[in-house]
C-alpha atoms as a PDB file:
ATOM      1  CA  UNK A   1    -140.066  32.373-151.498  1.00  0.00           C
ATOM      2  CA  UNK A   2    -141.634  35.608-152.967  1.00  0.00           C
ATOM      3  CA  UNK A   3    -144.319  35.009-155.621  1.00  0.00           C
ATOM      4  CA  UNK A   4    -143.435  36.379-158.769  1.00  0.00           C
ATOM      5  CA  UNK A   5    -146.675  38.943-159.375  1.00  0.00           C
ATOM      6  CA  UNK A   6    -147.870  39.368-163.070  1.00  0.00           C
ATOM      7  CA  UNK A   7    -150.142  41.881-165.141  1.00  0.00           C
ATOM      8  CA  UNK A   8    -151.821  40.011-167.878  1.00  0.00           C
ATOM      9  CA  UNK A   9    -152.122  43.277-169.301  1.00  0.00           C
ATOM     10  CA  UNK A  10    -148.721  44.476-169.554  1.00  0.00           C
ATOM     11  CA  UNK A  11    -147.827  41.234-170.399  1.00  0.00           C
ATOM     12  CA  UNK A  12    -150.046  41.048-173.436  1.00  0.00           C
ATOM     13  CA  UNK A  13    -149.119  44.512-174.679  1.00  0.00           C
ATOM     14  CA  UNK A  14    -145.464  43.991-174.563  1.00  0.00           C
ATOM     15  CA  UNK A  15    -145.745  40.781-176.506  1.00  0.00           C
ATOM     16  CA  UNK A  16    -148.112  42.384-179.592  1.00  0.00           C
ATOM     17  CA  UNK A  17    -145.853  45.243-179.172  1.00  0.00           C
ATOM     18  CA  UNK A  18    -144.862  46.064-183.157  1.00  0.00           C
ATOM     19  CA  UNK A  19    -147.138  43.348-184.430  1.00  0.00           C
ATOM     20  CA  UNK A  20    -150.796  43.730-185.373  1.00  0.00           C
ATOM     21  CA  UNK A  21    -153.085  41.874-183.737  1.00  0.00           C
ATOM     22  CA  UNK A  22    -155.749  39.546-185.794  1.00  0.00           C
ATOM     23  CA  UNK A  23    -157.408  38.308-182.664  1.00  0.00           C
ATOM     24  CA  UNK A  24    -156.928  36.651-179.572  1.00  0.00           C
ATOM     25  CA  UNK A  25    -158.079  34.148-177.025  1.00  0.00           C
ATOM     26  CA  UNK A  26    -156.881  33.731-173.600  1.00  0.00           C
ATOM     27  CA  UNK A  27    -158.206  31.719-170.683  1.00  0.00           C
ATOM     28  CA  UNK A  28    -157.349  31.948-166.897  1.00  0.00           C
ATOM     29  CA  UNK A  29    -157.872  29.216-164.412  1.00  0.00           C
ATOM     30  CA  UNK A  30    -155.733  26.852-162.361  1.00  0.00           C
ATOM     31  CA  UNK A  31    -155.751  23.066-162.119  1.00  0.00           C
ATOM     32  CA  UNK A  32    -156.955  22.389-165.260  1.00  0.00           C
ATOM     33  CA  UNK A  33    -160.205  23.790-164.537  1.00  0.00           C
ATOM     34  CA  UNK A  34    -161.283  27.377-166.765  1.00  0.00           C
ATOM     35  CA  UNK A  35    -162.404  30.373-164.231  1.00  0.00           C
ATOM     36  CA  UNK A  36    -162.422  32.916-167.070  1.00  0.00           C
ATOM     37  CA  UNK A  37    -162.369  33.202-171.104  1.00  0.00           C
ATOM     38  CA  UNK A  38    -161.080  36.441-172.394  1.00  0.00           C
ATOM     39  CA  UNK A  39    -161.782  36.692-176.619  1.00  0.00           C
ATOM     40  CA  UNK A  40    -160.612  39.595-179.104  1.00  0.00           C
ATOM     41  CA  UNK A  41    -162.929  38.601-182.313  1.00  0.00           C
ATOM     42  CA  UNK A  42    -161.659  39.236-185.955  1.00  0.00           C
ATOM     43  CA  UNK A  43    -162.817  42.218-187.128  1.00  0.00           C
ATOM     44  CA  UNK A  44    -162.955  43.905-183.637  1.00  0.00           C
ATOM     45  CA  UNK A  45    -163.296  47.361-183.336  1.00  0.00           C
ATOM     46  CA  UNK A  46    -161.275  49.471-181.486  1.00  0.00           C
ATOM     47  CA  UNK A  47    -163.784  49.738-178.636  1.00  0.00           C
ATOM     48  CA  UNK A  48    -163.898  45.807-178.671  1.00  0.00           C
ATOM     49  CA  UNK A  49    -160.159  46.286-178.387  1.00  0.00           C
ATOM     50  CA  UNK A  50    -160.123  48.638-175.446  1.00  0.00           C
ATOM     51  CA  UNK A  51    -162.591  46.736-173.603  1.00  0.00           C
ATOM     52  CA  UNK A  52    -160.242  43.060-173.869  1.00  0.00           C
ATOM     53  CA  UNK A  53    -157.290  45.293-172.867  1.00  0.00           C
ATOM     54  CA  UNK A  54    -159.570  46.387-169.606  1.00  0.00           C
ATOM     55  CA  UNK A  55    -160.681  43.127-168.975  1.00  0.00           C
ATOM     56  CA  UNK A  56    -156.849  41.348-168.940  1.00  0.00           C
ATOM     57  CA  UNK A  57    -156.092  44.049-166.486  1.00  0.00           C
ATOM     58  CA  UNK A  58    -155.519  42.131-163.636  1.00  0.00           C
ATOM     59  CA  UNK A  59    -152.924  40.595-161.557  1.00  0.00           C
ATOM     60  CA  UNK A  60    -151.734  37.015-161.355  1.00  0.00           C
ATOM     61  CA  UNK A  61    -149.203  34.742-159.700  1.00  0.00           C
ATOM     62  CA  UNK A  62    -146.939  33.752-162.373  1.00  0.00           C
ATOM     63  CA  UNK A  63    -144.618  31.227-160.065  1.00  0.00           C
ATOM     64  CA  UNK A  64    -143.052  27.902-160.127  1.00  0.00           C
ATOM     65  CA  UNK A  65    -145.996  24.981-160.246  1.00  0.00           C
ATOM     66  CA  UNK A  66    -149.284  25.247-163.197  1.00  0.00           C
ATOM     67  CA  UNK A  67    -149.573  28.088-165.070  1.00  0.00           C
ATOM     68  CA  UNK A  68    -152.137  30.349-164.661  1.00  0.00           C
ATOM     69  CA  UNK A  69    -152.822  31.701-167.940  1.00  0.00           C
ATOM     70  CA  UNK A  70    -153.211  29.975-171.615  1.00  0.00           C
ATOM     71  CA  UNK A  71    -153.926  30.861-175.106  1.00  0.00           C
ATOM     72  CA  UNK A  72    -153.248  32.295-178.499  1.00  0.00           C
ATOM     73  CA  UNK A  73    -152.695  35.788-180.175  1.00  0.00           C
ATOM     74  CA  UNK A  74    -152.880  35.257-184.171  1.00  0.00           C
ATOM     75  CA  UNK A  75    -151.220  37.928-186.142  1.00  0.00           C
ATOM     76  CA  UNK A  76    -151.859  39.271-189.493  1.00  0.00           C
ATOM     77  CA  UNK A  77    -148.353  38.414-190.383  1.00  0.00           C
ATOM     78  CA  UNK A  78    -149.327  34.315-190.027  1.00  0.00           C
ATOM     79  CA  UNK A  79    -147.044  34.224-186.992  1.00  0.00           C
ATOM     80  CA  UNK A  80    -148.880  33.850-183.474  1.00  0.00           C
ATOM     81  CA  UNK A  81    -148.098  34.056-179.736  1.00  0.00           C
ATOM     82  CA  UNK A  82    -148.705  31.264-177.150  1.00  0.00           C
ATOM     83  CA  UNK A  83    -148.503  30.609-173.713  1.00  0.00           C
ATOM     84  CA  UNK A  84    -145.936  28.203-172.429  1.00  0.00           C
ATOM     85  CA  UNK A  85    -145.424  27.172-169.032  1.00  0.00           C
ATOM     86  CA  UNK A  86    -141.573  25.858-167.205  1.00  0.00           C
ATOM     87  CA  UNK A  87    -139.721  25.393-164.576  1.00  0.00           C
ATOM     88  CA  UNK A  88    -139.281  29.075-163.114  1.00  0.00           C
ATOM     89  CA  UNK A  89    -142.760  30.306-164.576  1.00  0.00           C
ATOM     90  CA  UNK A  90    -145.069  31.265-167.787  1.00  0.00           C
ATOM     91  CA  UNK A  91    -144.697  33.439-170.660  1.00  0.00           C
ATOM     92  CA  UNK A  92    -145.463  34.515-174.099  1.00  0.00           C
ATOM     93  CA  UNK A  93    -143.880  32.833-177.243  1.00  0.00           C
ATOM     94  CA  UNK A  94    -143.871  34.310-180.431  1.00  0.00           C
ATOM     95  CA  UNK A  95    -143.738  31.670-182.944  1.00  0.00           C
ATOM     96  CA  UNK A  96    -143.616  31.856-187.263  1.00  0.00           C
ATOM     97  CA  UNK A  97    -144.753  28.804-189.982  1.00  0.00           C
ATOM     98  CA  UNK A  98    -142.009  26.670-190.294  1.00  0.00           C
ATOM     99  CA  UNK A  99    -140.554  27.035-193.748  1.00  0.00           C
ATOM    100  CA  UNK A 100    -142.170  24.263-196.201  1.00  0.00           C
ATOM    101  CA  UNK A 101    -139.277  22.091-197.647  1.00  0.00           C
ATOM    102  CA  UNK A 102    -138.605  22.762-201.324  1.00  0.00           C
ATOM    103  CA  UNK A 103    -139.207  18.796-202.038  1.00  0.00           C
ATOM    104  CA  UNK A 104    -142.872  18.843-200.678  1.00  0.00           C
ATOM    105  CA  UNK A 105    -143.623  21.030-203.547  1.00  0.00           C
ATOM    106  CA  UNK A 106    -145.980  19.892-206.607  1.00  0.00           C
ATOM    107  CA  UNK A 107    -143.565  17.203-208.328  1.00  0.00           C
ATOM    108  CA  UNK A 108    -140.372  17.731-206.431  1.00  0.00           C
ATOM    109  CA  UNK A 109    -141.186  15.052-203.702  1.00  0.00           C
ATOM    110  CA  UNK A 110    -138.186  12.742-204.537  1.00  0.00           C
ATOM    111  CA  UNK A 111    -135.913  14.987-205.903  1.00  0.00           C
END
């Protein structure tokens, strides 16, 4: 079977594509054990911002088995990006705050 070769870089720019990034944190490794920490801070500049783009520019195997890469990209919006891991590989997942139920609201629990 041919292993399915990923950029982490690519990758992360197609999944902030249209969204503006707050920050980021993403860590590579395998087995459960962390071989690298990659961080965008709040507030980055856009140096800060070229140099995390350089240092995700590598290539991984993105196959059946563990995944390779995990973490979060928080959004100004309030929605975020995370890593999830299945049967035929790993990905990005953009995800938004679940709506909050009228009833929880100040004196409309029961209602």
């Amino acid at each position: 079977m041919k292993s399915q070769r990923m950029n982490a870089k690519k990758e992360f720019l197609n999944e902030v594509q249209g969204k503006t990034v707050l920050c980021a944190y993403i860590e590579r490794g395998f087995g459960g054990a962390v071989d690298s920490a990659y961080a965008l801070d709040l507030d980055y500049t856009p140096d800060d911002y070229a140099m995390f783009l350089e240092s995700l520019d590598f290539v991984y195997d993105a196959d059946f088995g563990e995944p390779n890469l995990f973490g979060t990209i928080w959004y100004t919006d309030n929605t975020w990006s995370t890593r999830i891991a299945y049967h035929a590989g790993e990905e990005w997942l953009h995800k938004k705050p679940p709506e909050v139920p009228p009833w929880l609201y100040k004196g409309k629990i029961g209602q």
